[in-house]
N, C-alpha and C. Protein backbone atom coordinates (compact mmCIF):
# COMPACT_ATOMS: atom_id res chain seq x y z
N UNK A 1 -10.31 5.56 2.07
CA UNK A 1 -10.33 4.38 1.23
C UNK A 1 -11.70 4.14 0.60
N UNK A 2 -12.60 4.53 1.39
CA UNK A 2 -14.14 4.61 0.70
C UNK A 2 -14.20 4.74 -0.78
N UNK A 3 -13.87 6.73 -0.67
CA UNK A 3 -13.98 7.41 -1.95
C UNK A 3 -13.12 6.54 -2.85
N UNK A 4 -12.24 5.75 -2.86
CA UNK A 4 -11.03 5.61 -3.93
C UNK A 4 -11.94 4.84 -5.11
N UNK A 5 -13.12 4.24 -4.91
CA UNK A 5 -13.86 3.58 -6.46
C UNK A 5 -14.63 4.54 -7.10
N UNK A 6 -14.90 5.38 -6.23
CA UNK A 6 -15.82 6.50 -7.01
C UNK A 6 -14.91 7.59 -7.69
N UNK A 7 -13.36 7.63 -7.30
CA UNK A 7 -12.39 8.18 -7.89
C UNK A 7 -12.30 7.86 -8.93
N UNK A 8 -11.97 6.32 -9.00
CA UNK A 8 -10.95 6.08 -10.20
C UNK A 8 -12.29 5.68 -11.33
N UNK A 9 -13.85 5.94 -10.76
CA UNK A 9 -14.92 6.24 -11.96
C UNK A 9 -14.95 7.60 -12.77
N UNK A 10 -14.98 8.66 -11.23
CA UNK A 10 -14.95 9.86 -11.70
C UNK A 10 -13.07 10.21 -13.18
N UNK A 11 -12.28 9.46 -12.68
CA UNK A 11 -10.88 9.53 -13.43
C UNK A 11 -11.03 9.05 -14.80
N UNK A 12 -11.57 7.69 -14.98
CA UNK A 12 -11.89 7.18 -15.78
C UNK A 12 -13.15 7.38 -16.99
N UNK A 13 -14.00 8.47 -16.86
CA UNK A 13 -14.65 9.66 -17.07
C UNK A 13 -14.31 10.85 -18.27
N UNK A 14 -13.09 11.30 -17.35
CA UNK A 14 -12.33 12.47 -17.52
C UNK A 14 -11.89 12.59 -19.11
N UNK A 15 -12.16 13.07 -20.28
CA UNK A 15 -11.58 13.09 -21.24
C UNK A 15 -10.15 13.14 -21.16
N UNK A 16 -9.54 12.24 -21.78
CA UNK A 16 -7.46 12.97 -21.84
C UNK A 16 -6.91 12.34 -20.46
N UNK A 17 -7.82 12.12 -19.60
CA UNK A 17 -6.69 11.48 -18.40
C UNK A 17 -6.98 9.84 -18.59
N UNK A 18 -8.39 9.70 -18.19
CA UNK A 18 -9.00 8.54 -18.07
C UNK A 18 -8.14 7.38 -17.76
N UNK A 19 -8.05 6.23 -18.95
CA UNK A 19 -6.78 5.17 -18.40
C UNK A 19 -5.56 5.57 -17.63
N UNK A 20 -5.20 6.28 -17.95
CA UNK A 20 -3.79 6.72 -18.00
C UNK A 20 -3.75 7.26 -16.25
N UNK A 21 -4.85 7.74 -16.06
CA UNK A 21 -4.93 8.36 -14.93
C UNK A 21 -4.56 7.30 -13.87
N UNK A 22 -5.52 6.55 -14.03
CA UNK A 22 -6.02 5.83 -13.50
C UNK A 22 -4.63 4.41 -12.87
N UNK A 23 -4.28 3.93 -14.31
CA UNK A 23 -2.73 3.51 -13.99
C UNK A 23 -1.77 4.40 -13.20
N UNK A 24 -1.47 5.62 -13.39
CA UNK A 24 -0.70 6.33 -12.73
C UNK A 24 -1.42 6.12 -11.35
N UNK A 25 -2.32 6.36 -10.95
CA UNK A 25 -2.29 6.17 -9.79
C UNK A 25 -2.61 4.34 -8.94
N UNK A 26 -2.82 3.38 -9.77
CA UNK A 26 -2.51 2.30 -9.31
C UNK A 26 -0.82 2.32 -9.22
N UNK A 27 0.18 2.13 -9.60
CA UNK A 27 1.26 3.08 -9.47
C UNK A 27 1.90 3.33 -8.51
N UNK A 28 1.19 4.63 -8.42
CA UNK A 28 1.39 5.60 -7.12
C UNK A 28 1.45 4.44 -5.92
N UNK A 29 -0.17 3.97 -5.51
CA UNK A 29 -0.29 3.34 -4.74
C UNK A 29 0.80 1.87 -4.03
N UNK A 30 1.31 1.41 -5.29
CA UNK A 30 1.81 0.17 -5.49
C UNK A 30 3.08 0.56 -4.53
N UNK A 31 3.51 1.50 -5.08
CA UNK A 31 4.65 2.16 -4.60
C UNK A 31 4.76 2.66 -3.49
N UNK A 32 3.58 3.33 -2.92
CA UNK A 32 3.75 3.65 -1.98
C UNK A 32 3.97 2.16 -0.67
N UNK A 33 2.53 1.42 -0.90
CA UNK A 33 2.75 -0.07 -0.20
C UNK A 33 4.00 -0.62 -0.28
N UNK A 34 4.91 -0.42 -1.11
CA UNK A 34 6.13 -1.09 -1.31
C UNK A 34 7.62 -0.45 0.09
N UNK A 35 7.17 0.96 -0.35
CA UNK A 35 7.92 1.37 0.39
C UNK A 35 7.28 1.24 2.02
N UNK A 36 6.11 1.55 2.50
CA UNK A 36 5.59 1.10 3.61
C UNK A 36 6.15 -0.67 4.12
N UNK A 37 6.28 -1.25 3.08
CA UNK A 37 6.49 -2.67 3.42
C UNK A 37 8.19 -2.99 3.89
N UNK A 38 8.93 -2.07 3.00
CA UNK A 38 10.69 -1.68 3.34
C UNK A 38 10.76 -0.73 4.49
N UNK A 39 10.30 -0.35 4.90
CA UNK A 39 10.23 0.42 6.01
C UNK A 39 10.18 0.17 7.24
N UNK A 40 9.28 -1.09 7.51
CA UNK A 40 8.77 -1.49 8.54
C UNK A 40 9.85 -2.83 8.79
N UNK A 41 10.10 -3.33 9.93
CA UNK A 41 10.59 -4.65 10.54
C UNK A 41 10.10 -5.97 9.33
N UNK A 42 11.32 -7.17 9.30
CA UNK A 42 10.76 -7.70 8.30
C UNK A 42 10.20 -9.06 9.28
N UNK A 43 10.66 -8.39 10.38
CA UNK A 43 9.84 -10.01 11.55
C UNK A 43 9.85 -9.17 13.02
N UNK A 44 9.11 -9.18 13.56
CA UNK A 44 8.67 -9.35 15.15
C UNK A 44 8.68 -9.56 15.87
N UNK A 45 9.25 -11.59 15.39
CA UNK A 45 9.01 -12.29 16.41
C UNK A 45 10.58 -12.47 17.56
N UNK A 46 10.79 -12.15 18.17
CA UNK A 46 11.82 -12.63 18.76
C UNK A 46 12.72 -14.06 18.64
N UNK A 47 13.83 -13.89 18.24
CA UNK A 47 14.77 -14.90 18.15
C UNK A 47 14.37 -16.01 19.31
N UNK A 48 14.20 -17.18 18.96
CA UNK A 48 14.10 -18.21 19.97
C UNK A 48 15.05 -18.00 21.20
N UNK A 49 16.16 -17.97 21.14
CA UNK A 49 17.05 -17.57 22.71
C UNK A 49 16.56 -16.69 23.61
N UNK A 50 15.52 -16.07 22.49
CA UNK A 50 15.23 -14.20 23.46
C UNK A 50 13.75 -14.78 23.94
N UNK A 51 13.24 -16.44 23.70
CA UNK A 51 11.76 -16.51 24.05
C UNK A 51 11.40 -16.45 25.64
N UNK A 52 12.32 -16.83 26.37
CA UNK A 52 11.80 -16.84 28.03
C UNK A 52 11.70 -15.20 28.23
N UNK A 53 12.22 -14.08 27.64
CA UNK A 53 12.38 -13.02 27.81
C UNK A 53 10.82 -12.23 27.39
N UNK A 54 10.07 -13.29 26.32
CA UNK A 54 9.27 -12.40 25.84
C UNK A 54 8.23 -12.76 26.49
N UNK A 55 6.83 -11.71 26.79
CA UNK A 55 5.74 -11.73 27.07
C UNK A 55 4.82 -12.41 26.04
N UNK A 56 3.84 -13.06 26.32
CA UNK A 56 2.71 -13.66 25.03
C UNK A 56 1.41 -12.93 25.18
């Protein structure tokens, strides 16, 4: 995650890619977080009935 500003300088640089690059891979990213976010549980917390059951 460091490198990713010195990327999208070095991208933005680049004759012929530059913007374009650069969107494509905001993009990329967006997308990827999206699907990471559908992927995962959309809650955690245990149903209130299940609370004597759960540890804190």
């Amino acid at each position: 995650m460091l490198a990713l500003p010195a990327a999208v300088g070095w991208l933005l640089q680049q004759p012929g890619l530059g913007f374009t690059a650069v969107t494509g891979m905001a993009v990329v990213c967006a997308t990827a977080g999206l699907v990471v976010a559908l992927i995962g549980p959309l809650r955690r917390i245990s149903a209130s009935d299940r609370w004597s059951e759960s540890e804190l």
